[in-house]
PDB file of N, CA and C in Angstrom:
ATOM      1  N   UNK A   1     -58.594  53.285  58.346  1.00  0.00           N
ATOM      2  CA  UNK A   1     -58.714  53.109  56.906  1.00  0.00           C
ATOM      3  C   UNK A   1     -59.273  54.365  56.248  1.00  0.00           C
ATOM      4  N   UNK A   2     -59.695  55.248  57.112  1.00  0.00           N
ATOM      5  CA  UNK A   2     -60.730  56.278  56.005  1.00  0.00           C
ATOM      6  C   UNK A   2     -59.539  57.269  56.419  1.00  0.00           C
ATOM      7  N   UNK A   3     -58.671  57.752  56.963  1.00  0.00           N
ATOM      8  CA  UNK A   3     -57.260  58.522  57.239  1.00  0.00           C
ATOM      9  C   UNK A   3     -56.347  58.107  55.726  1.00  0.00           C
ATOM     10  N   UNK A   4     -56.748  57.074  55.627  1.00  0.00           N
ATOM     11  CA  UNK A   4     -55.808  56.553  54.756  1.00  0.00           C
ATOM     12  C   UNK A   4     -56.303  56.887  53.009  1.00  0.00           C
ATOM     13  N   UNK A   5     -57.859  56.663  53.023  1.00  0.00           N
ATOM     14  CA  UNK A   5     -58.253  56.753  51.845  1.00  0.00           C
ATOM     15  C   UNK A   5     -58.579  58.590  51.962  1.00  0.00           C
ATOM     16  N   UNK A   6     -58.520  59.128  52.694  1.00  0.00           N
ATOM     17  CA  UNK A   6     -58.145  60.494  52.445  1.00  0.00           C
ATOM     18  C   UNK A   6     -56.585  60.811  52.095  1.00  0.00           C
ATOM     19  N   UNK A   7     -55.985  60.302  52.474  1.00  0.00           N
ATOM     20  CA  UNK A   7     -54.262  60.372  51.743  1.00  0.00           C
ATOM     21  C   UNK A   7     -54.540  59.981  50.905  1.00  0.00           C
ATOM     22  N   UNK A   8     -55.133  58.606  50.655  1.00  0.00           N
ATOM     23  CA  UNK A   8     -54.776  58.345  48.962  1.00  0.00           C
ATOM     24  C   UNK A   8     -55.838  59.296  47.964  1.00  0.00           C
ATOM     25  N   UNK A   9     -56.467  59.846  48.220  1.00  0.00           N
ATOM     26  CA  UNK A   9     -57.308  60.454  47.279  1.00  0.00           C
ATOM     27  C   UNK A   9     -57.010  61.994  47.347  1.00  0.00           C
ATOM     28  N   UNK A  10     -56.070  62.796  48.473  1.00  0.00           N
ATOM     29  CA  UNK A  10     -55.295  63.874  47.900  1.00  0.00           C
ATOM     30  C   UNK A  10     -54.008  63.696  47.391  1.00  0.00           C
ATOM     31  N   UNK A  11     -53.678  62.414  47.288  1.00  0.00           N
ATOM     32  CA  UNK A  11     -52.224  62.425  46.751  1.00  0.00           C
ATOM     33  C   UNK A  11     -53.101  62.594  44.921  1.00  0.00           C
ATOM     34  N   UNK A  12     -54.139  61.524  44.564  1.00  0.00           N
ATOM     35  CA  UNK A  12     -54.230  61.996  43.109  1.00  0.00           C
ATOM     36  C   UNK A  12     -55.063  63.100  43.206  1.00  0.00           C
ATOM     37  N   UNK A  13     -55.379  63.773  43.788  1.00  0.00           N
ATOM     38  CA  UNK A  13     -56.261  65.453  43.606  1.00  0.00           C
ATOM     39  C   UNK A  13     -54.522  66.297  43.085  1.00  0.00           C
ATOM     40  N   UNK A  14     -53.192  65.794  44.058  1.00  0.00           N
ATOM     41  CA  UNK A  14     -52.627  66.415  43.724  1.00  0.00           C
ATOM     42  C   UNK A  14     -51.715  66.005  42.229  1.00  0.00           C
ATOM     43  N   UNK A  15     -51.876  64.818  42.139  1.00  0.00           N
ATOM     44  CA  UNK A  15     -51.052  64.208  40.723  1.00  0.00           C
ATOM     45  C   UNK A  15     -52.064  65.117  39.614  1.00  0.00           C
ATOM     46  N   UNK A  16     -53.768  64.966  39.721  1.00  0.00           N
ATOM     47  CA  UNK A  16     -54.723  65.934  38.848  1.00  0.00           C
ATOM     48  C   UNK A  16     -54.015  67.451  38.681  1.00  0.00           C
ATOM     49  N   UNK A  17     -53.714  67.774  39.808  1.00  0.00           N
ATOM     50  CA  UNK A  17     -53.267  69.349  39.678  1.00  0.00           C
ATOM     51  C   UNK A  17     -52.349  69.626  39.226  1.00  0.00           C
ATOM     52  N   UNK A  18     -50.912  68.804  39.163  1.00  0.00           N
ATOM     53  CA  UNK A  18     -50.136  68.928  38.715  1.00  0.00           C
ATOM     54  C   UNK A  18     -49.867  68.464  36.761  1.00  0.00           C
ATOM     55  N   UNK A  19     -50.682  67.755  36.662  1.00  0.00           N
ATOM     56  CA  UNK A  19     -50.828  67.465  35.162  1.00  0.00           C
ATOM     57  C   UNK A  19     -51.485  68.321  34.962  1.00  0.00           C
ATOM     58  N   UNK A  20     -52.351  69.537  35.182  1.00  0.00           N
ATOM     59  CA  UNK A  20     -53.397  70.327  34.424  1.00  0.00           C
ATOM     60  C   UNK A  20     -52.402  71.565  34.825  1.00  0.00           C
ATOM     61  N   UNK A  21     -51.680  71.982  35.668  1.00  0.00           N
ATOM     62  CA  UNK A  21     -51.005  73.089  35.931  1.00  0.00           C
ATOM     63  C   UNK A  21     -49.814  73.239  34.899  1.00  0.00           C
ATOM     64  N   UNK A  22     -49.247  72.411  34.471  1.00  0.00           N
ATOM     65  CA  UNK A  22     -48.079  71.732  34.047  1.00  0.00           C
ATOM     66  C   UNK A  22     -47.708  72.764  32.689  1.00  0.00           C
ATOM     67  N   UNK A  23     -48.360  72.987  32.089  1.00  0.00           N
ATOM     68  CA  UNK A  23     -48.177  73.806  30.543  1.00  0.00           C
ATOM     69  C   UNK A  23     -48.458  75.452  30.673  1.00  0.00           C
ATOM     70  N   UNK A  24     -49.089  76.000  32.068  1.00  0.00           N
ATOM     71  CA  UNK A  24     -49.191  77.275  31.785  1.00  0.00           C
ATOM     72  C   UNK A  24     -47.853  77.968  32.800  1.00  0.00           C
ATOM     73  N   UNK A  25     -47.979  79.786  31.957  1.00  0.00           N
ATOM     74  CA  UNK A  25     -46.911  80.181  32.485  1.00  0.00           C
ATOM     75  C   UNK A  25     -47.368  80.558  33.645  1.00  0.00           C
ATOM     76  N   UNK A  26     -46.360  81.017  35.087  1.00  0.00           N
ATOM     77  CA  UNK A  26     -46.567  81.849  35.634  1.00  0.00           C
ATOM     78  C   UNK A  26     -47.889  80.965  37.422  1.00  0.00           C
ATOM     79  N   UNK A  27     -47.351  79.122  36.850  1.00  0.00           N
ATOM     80  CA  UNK A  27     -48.502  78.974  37.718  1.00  0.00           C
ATOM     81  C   UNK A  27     -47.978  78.206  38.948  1.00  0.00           C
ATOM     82  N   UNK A  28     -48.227  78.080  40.419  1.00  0.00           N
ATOM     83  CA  UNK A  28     -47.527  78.007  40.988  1.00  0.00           C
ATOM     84  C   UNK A  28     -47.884  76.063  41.405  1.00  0.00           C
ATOM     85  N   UNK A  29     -46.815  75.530  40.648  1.00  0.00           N
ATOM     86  CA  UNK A  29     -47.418  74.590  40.324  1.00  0.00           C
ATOM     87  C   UNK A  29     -46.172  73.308  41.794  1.00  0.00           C
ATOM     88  N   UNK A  30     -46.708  72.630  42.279  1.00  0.00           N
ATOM     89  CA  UNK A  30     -46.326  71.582  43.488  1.00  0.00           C
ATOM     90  C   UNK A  30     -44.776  71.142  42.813  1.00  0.00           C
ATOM     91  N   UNK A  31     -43.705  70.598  43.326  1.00  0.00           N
ATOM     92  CA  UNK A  31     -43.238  69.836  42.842  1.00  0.00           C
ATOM     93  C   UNK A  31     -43.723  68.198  42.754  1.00  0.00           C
ATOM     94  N   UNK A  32     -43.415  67.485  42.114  1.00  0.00           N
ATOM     95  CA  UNK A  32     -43.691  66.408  41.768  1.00  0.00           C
ATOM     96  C   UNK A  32     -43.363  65.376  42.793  1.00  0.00           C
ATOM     97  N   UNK A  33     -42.496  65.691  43.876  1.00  0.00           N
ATOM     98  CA  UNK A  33     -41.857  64.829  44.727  1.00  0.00           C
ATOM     99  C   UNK A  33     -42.771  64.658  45.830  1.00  0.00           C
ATOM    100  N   UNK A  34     -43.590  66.064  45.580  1.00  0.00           N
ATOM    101  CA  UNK A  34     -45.124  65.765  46.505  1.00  0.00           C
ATOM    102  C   UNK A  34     -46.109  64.709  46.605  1.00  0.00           C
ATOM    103  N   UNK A  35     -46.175  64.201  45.398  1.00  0.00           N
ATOM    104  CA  UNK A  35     -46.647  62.802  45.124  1.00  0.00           C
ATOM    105  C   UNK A  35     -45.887  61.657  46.140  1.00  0.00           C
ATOM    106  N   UNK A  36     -44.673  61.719  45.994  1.00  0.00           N
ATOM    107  CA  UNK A  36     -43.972  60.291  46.350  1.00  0.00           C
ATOM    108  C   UNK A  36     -43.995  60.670  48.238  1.00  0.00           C
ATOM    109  N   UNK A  37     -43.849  61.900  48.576  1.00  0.00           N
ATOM    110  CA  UNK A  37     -44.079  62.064  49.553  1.00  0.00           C
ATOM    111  C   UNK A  37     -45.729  61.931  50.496  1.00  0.00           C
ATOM    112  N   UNK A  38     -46.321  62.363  50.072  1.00  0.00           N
ATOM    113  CA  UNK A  38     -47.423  61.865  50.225  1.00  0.00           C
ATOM    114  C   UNK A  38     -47.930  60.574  50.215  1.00  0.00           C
ATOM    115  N   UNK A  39     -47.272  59.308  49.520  1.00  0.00           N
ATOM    116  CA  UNK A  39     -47.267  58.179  49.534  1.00  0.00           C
ATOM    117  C   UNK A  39     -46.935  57.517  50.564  1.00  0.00           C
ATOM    118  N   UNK A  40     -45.623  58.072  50.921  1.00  0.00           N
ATOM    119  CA  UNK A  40     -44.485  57.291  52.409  1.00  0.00           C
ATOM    120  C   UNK A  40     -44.902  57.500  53.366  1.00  0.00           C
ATOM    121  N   UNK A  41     -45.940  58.693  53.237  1.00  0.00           N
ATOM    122  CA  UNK A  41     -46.811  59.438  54.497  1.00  0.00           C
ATOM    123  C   UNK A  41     -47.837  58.021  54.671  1.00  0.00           C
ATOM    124  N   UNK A  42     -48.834  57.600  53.571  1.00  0.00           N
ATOM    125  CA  UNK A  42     -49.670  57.118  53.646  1.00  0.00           C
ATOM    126  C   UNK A  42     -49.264  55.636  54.590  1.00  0.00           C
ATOM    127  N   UNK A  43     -47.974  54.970  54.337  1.00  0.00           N
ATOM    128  CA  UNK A  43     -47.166  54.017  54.525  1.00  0.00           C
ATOM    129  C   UNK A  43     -46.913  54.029  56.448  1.00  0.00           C
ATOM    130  N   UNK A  44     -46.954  55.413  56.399  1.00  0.00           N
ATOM    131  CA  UNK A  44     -46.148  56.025  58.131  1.00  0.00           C
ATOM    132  C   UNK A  44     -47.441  55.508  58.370  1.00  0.00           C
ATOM    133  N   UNK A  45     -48.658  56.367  57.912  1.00  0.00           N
ATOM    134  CA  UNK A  45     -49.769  56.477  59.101  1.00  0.00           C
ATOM    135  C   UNK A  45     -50.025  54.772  58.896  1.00  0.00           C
ATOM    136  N   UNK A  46     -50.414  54.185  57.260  1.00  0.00           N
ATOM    137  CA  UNK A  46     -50.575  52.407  58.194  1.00  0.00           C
ATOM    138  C   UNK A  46     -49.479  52.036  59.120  1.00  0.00           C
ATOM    139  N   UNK A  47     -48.794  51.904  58.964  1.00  0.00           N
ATOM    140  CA  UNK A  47     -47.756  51.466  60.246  1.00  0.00           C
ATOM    141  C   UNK A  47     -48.337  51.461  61.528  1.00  0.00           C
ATOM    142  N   UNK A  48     -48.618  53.323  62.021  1.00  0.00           N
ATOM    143  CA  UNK A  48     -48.969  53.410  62.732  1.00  0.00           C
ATOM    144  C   UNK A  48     -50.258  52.981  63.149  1.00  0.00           C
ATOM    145  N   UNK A  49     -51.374  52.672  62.117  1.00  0.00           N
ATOM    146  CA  UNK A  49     -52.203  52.330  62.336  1.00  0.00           C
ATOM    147  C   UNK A  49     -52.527  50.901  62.903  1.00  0.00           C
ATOM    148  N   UNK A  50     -51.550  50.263  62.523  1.00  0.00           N
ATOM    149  CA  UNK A  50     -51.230  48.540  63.021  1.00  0.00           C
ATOM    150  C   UNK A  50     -50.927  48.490  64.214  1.00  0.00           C
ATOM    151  N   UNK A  51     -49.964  49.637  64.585  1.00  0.00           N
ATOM    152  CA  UNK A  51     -49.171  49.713  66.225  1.00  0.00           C
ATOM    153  C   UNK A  51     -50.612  50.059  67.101  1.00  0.00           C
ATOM    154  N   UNK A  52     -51.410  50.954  66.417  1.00  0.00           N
ATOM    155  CA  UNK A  52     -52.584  51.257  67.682  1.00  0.00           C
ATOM    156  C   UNK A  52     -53.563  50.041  67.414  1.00  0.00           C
ATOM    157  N   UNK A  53     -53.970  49.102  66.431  1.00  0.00           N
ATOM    158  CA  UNK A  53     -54.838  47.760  66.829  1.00  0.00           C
ATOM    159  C   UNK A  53     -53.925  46.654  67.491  1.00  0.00           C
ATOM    160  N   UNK A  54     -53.022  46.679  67.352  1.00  0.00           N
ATOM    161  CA  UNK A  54     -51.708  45.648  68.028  1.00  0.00           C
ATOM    162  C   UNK A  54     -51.697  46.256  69.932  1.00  0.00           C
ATOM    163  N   UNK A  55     -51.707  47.291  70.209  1.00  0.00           N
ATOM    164  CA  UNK A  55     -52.069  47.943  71.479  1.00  0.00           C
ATOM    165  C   UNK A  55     -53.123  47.607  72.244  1.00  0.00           C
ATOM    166  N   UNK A  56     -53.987  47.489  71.179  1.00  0.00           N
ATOM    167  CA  UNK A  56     -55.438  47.708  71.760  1.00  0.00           C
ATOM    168  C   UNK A  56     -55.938  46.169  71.663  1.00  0.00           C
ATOM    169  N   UNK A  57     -55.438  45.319  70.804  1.00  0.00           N
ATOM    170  CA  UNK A  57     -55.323  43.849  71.223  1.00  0.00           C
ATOM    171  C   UNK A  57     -54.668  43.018  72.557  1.00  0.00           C
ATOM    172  N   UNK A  58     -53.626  43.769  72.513  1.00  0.00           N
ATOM    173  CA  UNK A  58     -52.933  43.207  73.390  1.00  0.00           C
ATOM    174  C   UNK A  58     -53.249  43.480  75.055  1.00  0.00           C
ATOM    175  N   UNK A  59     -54.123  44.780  75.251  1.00  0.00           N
ATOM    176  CA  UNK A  59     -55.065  44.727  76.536  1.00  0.00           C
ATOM    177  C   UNK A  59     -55.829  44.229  76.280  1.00  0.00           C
ATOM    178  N   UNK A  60     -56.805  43.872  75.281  1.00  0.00           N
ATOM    179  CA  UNK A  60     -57.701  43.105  75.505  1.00  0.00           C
ATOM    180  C   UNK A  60     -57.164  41.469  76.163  1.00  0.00           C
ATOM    181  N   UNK A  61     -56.038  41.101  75.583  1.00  0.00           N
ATOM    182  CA  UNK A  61     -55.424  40.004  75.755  1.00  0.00           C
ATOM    183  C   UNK A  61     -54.917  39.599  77.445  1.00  0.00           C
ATOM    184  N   UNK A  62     -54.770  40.809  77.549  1.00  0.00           N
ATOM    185  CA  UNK A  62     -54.405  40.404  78.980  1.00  0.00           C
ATOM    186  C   UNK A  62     -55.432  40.876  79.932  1.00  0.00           C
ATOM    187  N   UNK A  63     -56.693  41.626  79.834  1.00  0.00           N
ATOM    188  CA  UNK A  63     -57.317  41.582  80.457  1.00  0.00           C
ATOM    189  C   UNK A  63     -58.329  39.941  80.292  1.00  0.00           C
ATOM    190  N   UNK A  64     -58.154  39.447  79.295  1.00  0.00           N
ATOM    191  CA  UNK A  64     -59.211  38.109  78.949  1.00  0.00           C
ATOM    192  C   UNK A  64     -58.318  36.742  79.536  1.00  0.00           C
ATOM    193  N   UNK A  65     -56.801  37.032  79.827  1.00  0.00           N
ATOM    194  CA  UNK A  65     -56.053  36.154  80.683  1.00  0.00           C
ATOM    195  C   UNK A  65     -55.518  35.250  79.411  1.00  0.00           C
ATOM    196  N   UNK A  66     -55.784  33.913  79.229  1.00  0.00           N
ATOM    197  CA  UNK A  66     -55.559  32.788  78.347  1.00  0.00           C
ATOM    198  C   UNK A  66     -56.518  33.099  76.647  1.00  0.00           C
ATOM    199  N   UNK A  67     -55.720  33.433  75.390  1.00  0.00           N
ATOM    200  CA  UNK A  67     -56.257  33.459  73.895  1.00  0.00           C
ATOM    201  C   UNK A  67     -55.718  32.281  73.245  1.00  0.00           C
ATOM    202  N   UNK A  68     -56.592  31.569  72.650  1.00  0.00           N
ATOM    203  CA  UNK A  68     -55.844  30.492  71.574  1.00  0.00           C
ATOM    204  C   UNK A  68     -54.855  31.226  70.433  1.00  0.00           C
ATOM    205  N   UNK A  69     -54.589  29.870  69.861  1.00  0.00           N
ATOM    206  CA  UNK A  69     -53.609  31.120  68.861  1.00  0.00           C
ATOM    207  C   UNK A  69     -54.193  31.457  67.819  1.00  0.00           C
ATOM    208  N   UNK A  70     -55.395  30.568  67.961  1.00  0.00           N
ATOM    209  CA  UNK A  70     -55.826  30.808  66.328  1.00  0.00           C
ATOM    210  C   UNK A  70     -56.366  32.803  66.568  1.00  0.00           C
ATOM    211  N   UNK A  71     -57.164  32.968  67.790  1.00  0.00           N
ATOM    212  CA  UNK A  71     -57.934  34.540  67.584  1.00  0.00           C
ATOM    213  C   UNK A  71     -56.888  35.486  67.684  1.00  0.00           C
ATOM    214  N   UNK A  72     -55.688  34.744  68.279  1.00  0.00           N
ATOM    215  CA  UNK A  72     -54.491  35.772  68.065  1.00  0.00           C
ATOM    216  C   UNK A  72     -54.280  36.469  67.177  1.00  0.00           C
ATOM    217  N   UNK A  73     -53.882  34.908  65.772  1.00  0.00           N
ATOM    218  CA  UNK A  73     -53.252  34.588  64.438  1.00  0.00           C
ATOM    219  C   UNK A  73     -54.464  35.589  63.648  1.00  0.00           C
ATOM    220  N   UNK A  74     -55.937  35.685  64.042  1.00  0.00           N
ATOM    221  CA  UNK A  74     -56.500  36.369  63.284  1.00  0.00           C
ATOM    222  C   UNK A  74     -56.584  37.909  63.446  1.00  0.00           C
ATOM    223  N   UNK A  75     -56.154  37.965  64.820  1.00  0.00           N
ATOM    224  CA  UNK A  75     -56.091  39.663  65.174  1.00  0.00           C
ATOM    225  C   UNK A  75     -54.722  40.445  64.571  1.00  0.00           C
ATOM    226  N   UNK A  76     -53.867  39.319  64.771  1.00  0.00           N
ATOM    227  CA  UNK A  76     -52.765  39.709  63.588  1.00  0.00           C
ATOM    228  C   UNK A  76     -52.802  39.949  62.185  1.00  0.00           C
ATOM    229  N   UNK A  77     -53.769  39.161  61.684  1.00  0.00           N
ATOM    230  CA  UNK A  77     -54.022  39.185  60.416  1.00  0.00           C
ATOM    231  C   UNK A  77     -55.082  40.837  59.971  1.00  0.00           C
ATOM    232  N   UNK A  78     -55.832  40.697  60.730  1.00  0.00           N
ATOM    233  CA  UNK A  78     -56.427  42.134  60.970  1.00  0.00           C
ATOM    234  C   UNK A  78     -55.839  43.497  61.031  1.00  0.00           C
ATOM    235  N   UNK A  79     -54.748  43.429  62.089  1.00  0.00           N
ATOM    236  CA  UNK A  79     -54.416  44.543  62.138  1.00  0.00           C
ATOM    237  C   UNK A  79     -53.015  44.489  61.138  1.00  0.00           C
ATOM    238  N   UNK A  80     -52.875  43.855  60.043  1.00  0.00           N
ATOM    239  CA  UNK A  80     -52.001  44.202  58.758  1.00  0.00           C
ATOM    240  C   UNK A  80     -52.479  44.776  58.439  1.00  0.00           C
ATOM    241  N   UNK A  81     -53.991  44.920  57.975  1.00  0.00           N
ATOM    242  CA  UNK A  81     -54.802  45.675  56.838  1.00  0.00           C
ATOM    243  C   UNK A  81     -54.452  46.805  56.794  1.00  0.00           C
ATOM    244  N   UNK A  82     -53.751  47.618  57.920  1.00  0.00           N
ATOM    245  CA  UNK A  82     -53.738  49.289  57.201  1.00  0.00           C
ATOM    246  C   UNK A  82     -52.410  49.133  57.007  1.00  0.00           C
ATOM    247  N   UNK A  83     -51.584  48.410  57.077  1.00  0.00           N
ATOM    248  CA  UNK A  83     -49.860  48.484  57.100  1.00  0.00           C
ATOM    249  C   UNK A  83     -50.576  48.064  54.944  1.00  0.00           C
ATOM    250  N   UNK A  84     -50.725  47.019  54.968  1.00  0.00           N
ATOM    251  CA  UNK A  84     -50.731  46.922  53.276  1.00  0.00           C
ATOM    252  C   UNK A  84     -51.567  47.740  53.113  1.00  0.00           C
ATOM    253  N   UNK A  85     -52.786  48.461  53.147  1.00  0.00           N
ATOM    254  CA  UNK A  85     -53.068  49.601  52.448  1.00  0.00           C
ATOM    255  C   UNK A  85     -52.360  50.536  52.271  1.00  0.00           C
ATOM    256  N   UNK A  86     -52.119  50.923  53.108  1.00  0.00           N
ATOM    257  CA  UNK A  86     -50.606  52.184  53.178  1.00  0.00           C
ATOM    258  C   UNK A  86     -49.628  51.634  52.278  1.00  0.00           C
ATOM    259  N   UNK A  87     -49.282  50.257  51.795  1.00  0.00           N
ATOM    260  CA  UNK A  87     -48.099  49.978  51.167  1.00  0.00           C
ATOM    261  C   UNK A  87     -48.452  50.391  49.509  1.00  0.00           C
ATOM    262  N   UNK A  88     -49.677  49.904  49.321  1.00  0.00           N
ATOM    263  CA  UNK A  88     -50.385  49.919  48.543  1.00  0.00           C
ATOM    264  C   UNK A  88     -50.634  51.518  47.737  1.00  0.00           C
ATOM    265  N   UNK A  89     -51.083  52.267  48.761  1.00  0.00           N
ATOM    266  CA  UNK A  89     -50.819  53.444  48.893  1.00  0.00           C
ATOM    267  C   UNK A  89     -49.450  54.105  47.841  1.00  0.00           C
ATOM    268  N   UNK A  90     -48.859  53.850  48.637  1.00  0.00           N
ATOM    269  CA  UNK A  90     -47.183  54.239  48.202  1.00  0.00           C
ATOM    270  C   UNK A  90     -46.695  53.204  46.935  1.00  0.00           C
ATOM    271  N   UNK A  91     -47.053  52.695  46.546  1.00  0.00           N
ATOM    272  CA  UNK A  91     -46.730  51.789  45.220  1.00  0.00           C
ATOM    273  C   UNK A  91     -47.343  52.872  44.355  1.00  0.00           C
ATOM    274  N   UNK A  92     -48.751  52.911  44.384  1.00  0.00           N
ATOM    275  CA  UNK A  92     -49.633  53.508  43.001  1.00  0.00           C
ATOM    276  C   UNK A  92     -49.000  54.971  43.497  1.00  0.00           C
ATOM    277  N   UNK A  93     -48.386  55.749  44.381  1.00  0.00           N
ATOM    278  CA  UNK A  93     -47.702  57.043  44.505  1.00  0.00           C
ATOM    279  C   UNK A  93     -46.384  57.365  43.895  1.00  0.00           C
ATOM    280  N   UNK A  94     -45.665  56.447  43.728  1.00  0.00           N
ATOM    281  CA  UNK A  94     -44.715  55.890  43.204  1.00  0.00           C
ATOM    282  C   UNK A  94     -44.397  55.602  41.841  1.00  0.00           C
ATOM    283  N   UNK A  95     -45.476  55.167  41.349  1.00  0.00           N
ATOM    284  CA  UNK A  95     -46.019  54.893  40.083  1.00  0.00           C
ATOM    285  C   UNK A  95     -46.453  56.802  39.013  1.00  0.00           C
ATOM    286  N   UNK A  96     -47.316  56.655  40.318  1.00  0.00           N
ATOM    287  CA  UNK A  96     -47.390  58.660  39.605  1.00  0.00           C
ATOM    288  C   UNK A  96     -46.369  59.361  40.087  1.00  0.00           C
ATOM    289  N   UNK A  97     -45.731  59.541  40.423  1.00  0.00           N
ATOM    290  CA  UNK A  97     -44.228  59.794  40.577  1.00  0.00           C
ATOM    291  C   UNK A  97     -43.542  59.828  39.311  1.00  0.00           C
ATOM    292  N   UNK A  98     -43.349  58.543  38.804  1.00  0.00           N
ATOM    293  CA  UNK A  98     -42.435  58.266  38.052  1.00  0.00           C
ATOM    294  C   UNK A  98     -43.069  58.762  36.653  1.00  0.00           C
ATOM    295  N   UNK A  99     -44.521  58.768  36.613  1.00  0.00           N
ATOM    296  CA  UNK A  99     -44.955  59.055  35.556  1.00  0.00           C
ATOM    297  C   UNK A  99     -45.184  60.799  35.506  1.00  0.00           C
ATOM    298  N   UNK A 100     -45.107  61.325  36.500  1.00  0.00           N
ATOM    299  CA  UNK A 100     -45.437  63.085  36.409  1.00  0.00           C
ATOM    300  C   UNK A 100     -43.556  63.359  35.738  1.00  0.00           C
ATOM    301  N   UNK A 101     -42.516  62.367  36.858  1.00  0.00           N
ATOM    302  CA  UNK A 101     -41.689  62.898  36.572  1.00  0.00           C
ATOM    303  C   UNK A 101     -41.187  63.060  34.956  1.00  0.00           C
ATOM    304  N   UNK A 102     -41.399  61.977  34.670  1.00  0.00           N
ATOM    305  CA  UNK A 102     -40.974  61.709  33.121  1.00  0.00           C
ATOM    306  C   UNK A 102     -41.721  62.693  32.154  1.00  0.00           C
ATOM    307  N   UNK A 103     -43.092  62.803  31.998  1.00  0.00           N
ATOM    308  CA  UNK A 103     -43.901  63.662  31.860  1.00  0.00           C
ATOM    309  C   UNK A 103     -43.104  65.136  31.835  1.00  0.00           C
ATOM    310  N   UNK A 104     -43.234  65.541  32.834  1.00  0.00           N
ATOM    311  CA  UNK A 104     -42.463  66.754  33.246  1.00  0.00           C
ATOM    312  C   UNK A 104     -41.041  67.020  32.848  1.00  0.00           C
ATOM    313  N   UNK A 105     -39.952  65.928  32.617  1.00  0.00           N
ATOM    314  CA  UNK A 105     -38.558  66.459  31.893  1.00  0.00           C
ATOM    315  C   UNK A 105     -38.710  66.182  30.633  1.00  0.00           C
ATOM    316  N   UNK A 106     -40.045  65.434  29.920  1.00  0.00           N
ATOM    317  CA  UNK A 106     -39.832  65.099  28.347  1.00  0.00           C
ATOM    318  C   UNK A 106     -40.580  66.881  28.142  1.00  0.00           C
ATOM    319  N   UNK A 107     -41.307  67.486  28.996  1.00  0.00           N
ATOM    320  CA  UNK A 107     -41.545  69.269  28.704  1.00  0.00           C
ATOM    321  C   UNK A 107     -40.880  70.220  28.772  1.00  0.00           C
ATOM    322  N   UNK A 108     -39.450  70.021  29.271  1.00  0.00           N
ATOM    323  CA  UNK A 108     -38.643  71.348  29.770  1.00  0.00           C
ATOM    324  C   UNK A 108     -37.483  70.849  28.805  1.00  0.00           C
ATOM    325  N   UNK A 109     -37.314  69.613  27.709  1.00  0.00           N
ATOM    326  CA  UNK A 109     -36.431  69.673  26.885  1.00  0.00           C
ATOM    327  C   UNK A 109     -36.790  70.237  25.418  1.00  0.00           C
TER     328      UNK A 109
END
């Protein structure tokens, strides 16, 4: 989770930079697609982050022999948390996306 809230908090360091860069000449300013990319990133690493507590459950599981379903059903439920943060992630990236982009072609007309 803190992998993650470091993605999400340079994706808006970079949405900040790109709205304040945006009006001068000569500045070497990100494209905007950096945002949405940085989002799908955030999305990859929860994923991945689910696959390594889903791993690391599942030896525990077989080293402990017999689990009800309920501590299963809750270790499952657990290791979603970084898959929807990451989704979460990429929504509000998505969102500044759409808003740098628009932003940005209502300036170059």
């Amino acid at each position: 989770m803190g992998i993650l809230t470091i993605i999400f908090v340079s994706m808006i360091t970079v949405a900040v930079y790109i709205l304040t860069q945006r009006g001068k000449a000569n500045a070497n300013v990100p494209s905007v697609t950096l945002v949405k990319e940085i989002g799908i990133f955030a999305l990859i690493t929860g994923i991945f982050g689910q696959f390594i507590g889903l791993y690391q459950a599942f030896i525990s599981i077989e080293l402990a022999g017999t689990v009800s379903p309920a501590i299963l059903a809750g270790g499952l439920k657990v290791s979603s948390i970084t898959t929807l943060y990451g989704l979460v992630i990429l929504i509000i990236g998505w969102l500044i996306y759409f808003g740098l982009k628009h932003t940005v072609s209502h300036e170059t007309k």
